[in-house]
C-alpha atoms as a PDB file:
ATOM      1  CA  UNK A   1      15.241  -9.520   3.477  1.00  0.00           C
ATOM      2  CA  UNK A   2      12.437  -8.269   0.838  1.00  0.00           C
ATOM      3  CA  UNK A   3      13.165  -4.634   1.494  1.00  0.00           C
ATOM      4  CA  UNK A   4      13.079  -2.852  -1.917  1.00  0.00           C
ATOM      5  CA  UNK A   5      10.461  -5.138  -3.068  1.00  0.00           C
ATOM      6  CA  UNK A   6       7.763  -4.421  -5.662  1.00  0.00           C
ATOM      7  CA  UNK A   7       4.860  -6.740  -4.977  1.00  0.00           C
ATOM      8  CA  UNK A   8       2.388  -6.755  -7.499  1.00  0.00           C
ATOM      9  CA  UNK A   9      -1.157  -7.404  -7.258  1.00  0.00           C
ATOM     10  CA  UNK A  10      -2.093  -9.759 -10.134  1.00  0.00           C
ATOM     11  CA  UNK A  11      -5.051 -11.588  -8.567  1.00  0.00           C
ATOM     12  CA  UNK A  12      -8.684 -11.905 -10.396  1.00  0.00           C
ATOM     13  CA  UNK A  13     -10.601 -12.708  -7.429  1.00  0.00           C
ATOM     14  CA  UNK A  14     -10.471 -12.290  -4.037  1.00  0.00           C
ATOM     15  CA  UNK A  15      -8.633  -9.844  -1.583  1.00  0.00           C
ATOM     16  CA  UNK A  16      -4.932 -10.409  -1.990  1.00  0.00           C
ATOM     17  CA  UNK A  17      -3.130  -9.069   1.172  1.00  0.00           C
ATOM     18  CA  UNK A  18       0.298  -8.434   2.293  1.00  0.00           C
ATOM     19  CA  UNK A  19       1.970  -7.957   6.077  1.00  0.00           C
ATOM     20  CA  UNK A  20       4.769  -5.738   6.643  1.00  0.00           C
ATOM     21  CA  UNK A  21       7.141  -6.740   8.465  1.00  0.00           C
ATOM     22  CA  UNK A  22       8.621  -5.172  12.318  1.00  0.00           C
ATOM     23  CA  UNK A  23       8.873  -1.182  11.043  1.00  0.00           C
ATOM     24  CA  UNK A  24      12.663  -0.627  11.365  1.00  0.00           C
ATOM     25  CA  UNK A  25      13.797   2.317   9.450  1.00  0.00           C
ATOM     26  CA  UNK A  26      15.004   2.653   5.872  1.00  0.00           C
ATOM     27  CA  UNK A  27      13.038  -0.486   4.712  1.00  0.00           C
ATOM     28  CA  UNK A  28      10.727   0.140   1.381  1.00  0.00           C
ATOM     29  CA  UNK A  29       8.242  -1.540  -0.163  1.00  0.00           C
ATOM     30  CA  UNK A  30       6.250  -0.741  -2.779  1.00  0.00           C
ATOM     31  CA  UNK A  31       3.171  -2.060  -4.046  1.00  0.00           C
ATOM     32  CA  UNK A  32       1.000  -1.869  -7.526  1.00  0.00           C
ATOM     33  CA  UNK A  33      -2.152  -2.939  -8.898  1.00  0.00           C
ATOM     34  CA  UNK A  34      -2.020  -5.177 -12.321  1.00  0.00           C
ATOM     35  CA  UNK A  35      -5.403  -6.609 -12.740  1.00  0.00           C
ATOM     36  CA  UNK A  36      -8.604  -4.749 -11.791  1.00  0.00           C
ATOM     37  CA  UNK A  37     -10.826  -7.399 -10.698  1.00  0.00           C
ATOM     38  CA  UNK A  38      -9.400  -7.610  -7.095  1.00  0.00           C
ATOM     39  CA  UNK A  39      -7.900  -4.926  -4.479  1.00  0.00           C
ATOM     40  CA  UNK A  40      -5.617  -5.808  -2.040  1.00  0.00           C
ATOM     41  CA  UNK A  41      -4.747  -5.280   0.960  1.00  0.00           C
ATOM     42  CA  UNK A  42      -1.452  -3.909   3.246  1.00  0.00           C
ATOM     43  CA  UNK A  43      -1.235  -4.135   7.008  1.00  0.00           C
ATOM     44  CA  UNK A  44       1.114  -3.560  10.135  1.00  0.00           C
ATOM     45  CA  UNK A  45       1.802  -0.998  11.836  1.00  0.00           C
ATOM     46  CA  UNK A  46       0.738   2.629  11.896  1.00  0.00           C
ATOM     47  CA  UNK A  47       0.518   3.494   8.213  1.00  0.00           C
ATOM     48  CA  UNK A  48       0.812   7.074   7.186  1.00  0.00           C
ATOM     49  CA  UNK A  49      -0.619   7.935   3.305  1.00  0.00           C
ATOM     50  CA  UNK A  50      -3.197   9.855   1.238  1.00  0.00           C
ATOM     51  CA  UNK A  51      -6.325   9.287  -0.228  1.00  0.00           C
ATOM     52  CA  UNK A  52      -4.794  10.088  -3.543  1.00  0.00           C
ATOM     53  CA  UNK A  53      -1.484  11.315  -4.633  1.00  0.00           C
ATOM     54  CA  UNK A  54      -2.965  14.754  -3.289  1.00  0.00           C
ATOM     55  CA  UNK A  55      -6.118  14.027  -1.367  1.00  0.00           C
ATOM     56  CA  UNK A  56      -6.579  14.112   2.596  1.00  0.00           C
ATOM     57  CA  UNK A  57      -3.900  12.253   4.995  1.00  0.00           C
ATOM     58  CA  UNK A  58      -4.948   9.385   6.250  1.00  0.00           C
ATOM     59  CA  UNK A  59      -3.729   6.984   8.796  1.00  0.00           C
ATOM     60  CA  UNK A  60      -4.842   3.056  10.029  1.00  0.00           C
ATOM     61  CA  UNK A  61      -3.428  -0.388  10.207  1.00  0.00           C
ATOM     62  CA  UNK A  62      -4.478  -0.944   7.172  1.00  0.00           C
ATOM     63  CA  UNK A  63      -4.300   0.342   4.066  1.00  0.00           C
ATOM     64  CA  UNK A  64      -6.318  -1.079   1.015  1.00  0.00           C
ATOM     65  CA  UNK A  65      -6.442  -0.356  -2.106  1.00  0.00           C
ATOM     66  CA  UNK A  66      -9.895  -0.998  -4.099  1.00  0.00           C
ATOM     67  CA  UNK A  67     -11.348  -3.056  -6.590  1.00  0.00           C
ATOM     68  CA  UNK A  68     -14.324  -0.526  -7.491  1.00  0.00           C
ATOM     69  CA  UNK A  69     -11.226   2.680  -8.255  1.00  0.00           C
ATOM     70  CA  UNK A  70      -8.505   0.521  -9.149  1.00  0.00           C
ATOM     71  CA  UNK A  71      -6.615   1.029 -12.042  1.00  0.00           C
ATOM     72  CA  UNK A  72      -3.813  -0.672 -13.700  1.00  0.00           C
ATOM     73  CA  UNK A  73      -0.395   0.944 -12.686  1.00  0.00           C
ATOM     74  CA  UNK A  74      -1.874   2.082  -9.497  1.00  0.00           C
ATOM     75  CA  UNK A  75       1.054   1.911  -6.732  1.00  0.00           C
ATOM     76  CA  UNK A  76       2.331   2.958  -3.458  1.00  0.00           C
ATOM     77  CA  UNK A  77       5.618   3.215  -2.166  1.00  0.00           C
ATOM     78  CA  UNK A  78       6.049   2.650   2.039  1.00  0.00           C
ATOM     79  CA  UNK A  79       9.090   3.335   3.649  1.00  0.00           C
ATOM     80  CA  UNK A  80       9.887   2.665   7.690  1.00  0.00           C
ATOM     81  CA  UNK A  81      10.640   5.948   9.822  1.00  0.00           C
ATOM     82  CA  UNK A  82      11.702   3.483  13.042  1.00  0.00           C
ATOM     83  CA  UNK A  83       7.900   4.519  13.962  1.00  0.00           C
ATOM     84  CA  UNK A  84       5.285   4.803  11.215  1.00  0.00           C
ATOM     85  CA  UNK A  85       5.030   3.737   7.566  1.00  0.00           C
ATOM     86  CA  UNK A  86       5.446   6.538   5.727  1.00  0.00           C
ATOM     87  CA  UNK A  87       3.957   7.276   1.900  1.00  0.00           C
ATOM     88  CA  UNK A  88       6.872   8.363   0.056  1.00  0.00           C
ATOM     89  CA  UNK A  89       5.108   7.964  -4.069  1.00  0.00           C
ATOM     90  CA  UNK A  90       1.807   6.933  -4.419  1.00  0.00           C
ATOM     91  CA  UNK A  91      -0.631   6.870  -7.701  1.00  0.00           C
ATOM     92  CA  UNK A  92      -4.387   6.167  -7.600  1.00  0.00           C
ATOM     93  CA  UNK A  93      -6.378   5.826  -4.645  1.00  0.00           C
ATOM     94  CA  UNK A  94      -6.168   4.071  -1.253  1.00  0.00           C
ATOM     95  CA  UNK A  95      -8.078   3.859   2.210  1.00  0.00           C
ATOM     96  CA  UNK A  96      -6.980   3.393   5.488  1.00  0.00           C
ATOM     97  CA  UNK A  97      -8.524   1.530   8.686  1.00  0.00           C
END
């Protein structure tokens, strides 16, 4: 129901996180830093991405995004192959686990 989502990271502490939902394919989210003080987190599923919008691939469960190279406007776009999350835009620098 919250495909097409933009879910924004606006926390100033902690480790906000997020879940995605049962990968079924064509559904997009996108998330995006707005405060610097906290990363966040995204999880579920195998998770395709970069490092950067062109560093290394990289692939987890998780992906997070940090407080220590965050910057505002940072974002990445997800979308569901039926399989594997799939990085489709990203901007600023993430890690998976």
């Amino acid at each position: 129901a919250n495909s097409g989502s933009v879910n924004i990271n606006r926390s100033t502490s902690g480790t906000p996180s997020w879940t995605l939902p049962t990968n079924v394919a064509g559904l997009t989210y996108t998330f995006c830093c707005a405060d610097t003080t906290a990363g966040f987190t995204v999880t579920g599923g195998t998770i395709k991405a970069k490092a950067s919008a062109t560093g290394a691939a990289i692939t987890g469960t998780t992906l997070t995004h940090t407080q220590g190279t965050a910057v505002i406007g940072d974002t990445i776009t997800l979308v569901a192959d039926g399989t594997n999350w799939v990085m489709v835009a990203q901007a600023g620098t993430f890690a998976a686990a």
